[in-house]
N, C-alpha and C. Protein backbone atom coordinates (compact mmCIF):
# COMPACT_ATOMS: atom_id res chain seq x y z
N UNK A 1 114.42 105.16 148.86
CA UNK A 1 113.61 106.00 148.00
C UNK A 1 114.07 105.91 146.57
N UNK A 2 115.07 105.68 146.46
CA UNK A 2 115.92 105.70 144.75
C UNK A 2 115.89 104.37 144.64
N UNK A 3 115.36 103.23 145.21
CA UNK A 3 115.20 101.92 144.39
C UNK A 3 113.56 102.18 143.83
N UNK A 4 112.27 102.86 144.90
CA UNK A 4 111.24 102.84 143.96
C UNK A 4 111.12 103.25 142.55
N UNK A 5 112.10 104.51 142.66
CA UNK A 5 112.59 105.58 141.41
C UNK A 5 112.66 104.56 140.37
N UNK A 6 113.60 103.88 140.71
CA UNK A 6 114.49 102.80 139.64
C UNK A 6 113.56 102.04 139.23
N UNK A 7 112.50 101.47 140.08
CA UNK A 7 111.68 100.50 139.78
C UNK A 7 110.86 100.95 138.41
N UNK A 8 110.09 101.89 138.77
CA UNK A 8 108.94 102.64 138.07
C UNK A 8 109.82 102.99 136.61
N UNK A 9 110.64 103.55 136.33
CA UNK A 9 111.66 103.84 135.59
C UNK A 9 111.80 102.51 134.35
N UNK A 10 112.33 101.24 135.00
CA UNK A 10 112.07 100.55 134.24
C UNK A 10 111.02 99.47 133.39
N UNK A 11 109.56 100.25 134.42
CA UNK A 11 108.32 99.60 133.67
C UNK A 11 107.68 100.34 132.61
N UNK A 12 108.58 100.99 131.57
CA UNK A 12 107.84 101.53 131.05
C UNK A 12 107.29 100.41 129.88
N UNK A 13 106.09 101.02 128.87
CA UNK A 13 105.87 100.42 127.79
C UNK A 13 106.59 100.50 126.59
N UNK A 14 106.85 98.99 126.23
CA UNK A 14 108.06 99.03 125.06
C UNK A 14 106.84 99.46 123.89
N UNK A 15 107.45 99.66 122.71
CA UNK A 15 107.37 100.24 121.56
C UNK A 15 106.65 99.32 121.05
N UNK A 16 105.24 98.97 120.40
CA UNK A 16 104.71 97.83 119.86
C UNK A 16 103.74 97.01 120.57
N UNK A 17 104.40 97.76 122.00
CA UNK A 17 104.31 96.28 122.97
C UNK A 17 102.69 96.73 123.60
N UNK A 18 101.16 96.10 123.76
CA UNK A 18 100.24 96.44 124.82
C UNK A 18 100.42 96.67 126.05
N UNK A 19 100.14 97.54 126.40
CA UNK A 19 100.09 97.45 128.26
C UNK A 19 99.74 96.60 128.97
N UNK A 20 98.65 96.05 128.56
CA UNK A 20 97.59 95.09 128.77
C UNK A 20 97.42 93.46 127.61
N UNK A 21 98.24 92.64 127.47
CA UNK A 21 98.21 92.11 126.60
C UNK A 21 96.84 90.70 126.43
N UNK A 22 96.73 90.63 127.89
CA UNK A 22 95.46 89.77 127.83
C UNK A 22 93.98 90.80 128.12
N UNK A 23 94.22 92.05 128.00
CA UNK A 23 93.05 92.70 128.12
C UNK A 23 91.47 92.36 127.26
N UNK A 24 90.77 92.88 127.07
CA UNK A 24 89.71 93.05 126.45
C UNK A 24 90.26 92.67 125.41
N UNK A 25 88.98 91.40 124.57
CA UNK A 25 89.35 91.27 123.09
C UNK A 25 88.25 92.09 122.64
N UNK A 26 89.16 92.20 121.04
CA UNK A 26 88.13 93.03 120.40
C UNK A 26 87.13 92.52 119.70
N UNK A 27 86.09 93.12 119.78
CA UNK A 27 84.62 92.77 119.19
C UNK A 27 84.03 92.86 120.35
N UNK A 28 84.28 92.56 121.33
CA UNK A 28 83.47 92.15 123.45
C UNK A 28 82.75 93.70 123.52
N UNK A 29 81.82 93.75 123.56
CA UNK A 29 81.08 94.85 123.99
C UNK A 29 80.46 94.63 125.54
N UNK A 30 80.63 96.06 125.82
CA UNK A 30 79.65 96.25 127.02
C UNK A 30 78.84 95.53 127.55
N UNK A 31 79.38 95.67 129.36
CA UNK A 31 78.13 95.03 129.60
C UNK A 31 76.65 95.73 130.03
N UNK A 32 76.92 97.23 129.79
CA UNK A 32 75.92 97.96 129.73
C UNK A 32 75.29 97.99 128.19
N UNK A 33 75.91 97.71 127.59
CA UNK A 33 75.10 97.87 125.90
C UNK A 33 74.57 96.52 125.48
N UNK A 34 75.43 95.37 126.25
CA UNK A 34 74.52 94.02 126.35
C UNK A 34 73.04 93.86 126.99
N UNK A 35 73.18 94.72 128.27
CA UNK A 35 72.13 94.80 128.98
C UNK A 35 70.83 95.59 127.92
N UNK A 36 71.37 96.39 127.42
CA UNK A 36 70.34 97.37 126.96
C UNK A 36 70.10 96.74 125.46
N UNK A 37 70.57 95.60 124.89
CA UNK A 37 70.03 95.03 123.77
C UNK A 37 69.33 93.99 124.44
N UNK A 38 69.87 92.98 125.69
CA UNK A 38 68.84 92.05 126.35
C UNK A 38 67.26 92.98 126.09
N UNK A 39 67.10 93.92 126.70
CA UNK A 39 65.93 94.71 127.42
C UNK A 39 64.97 95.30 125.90
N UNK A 40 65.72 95.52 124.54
CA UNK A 40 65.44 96.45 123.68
C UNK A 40 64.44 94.68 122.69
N UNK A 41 65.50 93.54 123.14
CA UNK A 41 65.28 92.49 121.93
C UNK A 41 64.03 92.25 122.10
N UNK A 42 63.25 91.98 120.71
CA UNK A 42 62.02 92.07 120.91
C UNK A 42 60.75 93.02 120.30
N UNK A 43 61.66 94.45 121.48
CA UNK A 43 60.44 95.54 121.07
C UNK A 43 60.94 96.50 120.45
N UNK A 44 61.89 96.32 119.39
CA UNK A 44 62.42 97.14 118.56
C UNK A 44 61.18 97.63 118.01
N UNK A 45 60.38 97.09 117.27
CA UNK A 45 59.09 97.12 116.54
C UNK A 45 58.20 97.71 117.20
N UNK A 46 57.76 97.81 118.54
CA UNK A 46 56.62 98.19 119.52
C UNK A 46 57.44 99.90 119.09
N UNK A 47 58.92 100.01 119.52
CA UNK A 47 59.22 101.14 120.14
C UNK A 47 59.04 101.98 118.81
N UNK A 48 59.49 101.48 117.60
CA UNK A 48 59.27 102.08 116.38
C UNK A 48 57.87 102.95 116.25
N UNK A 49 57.23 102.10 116.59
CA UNK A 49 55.48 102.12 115.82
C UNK A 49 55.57 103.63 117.04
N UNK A 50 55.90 103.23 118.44
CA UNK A 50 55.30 104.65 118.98
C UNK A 50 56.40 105.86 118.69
N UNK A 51 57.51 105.68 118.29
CA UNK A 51 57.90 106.98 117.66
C UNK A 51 57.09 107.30 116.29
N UNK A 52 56.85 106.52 115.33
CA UNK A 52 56.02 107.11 114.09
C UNK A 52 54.78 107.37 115.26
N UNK A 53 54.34 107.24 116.12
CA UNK A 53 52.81 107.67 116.63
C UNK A 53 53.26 109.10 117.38
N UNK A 54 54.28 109.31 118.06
CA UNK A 54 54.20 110.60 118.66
C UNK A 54 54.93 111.57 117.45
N UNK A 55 55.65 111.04 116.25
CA UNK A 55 56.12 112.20 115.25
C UNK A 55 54.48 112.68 114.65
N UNK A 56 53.90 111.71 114.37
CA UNK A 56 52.33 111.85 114.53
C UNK A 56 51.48 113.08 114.21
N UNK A 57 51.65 112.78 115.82
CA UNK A 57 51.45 113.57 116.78
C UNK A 57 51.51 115.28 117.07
N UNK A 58 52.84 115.47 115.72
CA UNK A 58 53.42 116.81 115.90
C UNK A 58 54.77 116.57 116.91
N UNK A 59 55.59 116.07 117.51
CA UNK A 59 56.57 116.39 118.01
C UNK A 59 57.76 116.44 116.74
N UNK A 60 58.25 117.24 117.14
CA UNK A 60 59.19 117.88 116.42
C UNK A 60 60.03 117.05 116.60
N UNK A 61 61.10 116.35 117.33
CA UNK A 61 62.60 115.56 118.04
C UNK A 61 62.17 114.24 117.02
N UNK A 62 60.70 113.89 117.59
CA UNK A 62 59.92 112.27 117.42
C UNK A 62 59.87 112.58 115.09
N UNK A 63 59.67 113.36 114.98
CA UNK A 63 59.34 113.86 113.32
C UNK A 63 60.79 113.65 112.87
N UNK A 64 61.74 114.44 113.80
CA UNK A 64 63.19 114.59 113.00
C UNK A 64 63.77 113.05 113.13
N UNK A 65 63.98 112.69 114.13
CA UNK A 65 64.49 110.94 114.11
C UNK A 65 63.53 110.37 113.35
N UNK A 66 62.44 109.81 113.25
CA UNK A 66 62.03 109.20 111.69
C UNK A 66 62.13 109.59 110.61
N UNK A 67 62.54 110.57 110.32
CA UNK A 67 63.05 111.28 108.83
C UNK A 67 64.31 110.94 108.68
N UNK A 68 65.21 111.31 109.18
CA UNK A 68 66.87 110.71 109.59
C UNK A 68 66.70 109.14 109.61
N UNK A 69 65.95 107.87 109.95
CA UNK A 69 65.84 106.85 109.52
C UNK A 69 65.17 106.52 107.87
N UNK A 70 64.55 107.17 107.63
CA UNK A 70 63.90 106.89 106.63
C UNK A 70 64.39 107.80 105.58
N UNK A 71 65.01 108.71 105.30
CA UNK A 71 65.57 109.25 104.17
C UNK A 71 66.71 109.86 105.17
N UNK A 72 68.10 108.72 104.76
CA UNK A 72 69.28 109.51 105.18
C UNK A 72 69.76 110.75 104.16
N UNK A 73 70.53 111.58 105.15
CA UNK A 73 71.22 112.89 104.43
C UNK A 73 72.13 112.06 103.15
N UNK A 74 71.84 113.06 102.17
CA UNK A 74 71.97 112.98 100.90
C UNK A 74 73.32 113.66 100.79
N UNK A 75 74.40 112.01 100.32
CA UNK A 75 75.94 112.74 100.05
C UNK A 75 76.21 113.27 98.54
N UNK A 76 75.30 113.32 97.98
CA UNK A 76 75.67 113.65 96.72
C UNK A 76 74.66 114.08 95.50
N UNK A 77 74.43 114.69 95.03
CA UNK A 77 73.46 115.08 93.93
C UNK A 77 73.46 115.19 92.94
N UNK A 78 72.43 114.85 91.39
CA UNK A 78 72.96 115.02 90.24
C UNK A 78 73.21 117.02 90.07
N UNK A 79 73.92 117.24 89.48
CA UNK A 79 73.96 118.48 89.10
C UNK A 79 73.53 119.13 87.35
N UNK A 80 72.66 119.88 87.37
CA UNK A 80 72.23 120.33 85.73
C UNK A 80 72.63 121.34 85.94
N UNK A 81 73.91 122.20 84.97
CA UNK A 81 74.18 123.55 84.90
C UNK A 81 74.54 123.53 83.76
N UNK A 82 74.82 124.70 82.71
CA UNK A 82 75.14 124.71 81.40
C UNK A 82 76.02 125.67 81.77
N UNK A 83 77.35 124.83 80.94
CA UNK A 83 79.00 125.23 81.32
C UNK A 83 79.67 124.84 79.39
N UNK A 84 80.03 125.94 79.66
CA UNK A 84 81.32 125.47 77.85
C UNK A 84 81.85 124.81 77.61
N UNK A 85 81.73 124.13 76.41
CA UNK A 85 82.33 123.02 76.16
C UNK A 85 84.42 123.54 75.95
N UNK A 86 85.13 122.50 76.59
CA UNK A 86 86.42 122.77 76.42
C UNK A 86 86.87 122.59 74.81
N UNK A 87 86.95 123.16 73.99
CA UNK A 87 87.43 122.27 72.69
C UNK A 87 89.04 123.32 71.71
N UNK A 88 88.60 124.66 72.68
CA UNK A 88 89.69 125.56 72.53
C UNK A 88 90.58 125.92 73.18
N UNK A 89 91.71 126.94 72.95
CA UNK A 89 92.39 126.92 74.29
C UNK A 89 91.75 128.19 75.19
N UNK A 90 90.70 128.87 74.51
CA UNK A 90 90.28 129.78 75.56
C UNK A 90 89.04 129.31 76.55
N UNK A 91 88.65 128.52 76.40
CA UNK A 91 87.35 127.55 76.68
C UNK A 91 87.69 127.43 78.29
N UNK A 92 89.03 127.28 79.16
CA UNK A 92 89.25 126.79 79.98
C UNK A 92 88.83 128.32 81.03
N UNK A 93 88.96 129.57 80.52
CA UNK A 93 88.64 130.79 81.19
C UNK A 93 87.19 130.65 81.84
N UNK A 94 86.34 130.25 80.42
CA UNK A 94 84.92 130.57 80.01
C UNK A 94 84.73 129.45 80.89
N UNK A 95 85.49 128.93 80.82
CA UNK A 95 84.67 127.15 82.03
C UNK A 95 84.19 127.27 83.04
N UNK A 96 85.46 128.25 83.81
CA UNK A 96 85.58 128.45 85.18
C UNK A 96 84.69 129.77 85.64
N UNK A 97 84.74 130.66 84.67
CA UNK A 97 84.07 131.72 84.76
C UNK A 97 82.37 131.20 84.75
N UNK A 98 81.87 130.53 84.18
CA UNK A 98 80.73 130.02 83.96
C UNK A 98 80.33 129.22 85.27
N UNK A 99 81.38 128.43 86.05
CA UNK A 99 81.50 127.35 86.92
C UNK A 99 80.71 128.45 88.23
N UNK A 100 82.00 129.36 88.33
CA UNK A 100 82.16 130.38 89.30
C UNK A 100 80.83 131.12 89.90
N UNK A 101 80.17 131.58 88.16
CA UNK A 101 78.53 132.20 88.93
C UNK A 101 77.52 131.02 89.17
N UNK A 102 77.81 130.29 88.59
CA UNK A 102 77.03 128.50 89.23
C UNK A 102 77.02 128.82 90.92
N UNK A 103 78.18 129.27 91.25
CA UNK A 103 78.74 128.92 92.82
C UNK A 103 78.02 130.10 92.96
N UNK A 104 78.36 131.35 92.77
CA UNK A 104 77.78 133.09 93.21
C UNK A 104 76.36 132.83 93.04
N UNK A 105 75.30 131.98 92.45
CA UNK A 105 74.12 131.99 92.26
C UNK A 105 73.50 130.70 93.31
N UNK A 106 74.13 129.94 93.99
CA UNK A 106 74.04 128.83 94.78
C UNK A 106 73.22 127.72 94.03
N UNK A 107 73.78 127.59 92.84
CA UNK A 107 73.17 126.54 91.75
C UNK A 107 74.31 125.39 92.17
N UNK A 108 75.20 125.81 92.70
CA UNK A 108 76.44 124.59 93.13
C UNK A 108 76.45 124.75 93.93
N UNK A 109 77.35 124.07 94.85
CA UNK A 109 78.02 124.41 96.24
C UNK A 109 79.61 124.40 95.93
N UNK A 110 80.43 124.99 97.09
CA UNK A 110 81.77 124.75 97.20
C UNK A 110 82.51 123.78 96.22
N UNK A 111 82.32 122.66 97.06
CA UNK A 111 82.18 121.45 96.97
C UNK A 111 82.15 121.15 95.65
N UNK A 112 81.02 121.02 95.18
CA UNK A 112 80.63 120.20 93.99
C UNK A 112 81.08 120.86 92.75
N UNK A 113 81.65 122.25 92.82
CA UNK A 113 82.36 123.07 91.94
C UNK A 113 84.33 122.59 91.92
N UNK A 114 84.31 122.03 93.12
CA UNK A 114 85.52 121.80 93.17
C UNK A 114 85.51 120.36 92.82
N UNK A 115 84.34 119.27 92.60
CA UNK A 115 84.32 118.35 92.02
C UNK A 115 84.69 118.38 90.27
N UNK A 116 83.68 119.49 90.03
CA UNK A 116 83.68 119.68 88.40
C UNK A 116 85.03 120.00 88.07
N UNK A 117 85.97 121.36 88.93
CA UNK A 117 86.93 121.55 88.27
C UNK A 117 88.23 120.10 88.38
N UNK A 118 87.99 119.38 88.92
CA UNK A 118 88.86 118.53 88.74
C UNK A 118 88.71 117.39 87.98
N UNK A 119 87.47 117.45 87.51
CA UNK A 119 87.05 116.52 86.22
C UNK A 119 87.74 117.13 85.22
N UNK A 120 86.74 118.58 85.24
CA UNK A 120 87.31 119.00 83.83
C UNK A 120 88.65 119.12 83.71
N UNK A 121 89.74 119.34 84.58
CA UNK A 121 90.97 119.61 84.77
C UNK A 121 91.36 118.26 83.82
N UNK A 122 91.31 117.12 84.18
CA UNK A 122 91.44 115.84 83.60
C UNK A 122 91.53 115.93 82.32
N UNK A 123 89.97 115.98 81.97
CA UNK A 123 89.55 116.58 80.31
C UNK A 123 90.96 117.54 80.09
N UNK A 124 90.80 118.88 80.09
CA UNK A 124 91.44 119.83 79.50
C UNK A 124 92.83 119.18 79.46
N UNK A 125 93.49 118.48 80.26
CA UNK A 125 95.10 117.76 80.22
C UNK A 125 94.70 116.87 79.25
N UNK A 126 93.32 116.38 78.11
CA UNK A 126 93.71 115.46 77.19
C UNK A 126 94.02 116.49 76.01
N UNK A 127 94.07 117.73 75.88
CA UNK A 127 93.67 118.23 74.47
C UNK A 127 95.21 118.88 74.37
N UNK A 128 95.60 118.89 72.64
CA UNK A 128 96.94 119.29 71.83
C UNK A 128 97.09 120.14 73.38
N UNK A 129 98.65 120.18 73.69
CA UNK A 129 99.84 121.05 74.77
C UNK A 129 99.29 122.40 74.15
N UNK A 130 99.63 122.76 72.60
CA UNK A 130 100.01 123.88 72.35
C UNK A 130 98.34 124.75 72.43
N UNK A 131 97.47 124.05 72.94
CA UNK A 131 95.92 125.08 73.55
C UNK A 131 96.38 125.07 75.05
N UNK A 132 96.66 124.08 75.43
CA UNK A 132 96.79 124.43 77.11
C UNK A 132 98.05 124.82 77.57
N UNK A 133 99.09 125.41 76.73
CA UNK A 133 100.05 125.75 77.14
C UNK A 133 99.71 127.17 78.24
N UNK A 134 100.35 127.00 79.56
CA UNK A 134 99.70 128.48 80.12
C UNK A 134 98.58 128.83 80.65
N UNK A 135 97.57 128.35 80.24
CA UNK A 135 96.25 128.69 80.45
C UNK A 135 95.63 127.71 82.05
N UNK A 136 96.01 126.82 82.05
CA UNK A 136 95.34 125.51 83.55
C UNK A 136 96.31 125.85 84.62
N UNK A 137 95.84 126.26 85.88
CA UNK A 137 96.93 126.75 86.76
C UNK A 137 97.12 125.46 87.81
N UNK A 138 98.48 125.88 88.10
CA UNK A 138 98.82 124.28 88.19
C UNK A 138 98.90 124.19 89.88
């Protein structure tokens, strides 16, 4: 019973090393996802045309998947808000304060407020020390 012990004990996997070193190469796909591109090649186009025919139609599922192909979700947007120019050392209050009801009014998001302040952060680190002494929290 204490030689199987021993056995198992010393097969473990070294550090680096595959378990499997002639396993699956990579790129080899499925042979279920081969099958289902054999079966698809072809009527990509047929199958298209009848999802635009049943979104059509009014189905709701068939409407949302051709919209999601045809205008993907949008990572990014221009933004128009009127915010103070930095050129003083009190400017950096008024920035954020200005930034802030952007966000409280949902003219921004999270996000895109936390984009601006790290632009402007940039900006405000070019202007004379003795305006930003104190004032940019670090």
């Amino acid at each position: 019973m204490s030689e199987n012990t021993e056995k198992k004990q010393n097969t473990k996997f070294q550090k680096g090393q595959s378990g499997n070193p002639a396993g699956r190469p990579k790129g080899s796909l499925n042979q279920t996802t081969l099958a289902c591109q054999e079966l698809l090649d072809g009527e990509a186009e047929a199958i298209t045309r009848k999802a635009v025919e049943i979104a059509l139609e009014g189905d709701l599922t068939a409407i949302r998947l051709c919209l999601e192909r045809i205008i993907p979700p949008r990572k990014e947007r221009p933004i128009c808000i009127d915010l103070p120019k930095m050129a003083r050392d009190t400017d950096w209050r008024q920035f954020t304060g200005a930034l802030l009801e952007a966000v409280k009014s949902g003219t921004v998001t999270i996000n895109e407020a936390q984009g601006i302040i790290d632009i402007a952060r940039v900006h405000y680190l070019q202007l004379p020390s003795d305006w930003t002494s104190g004032l940019l929290p670090e």
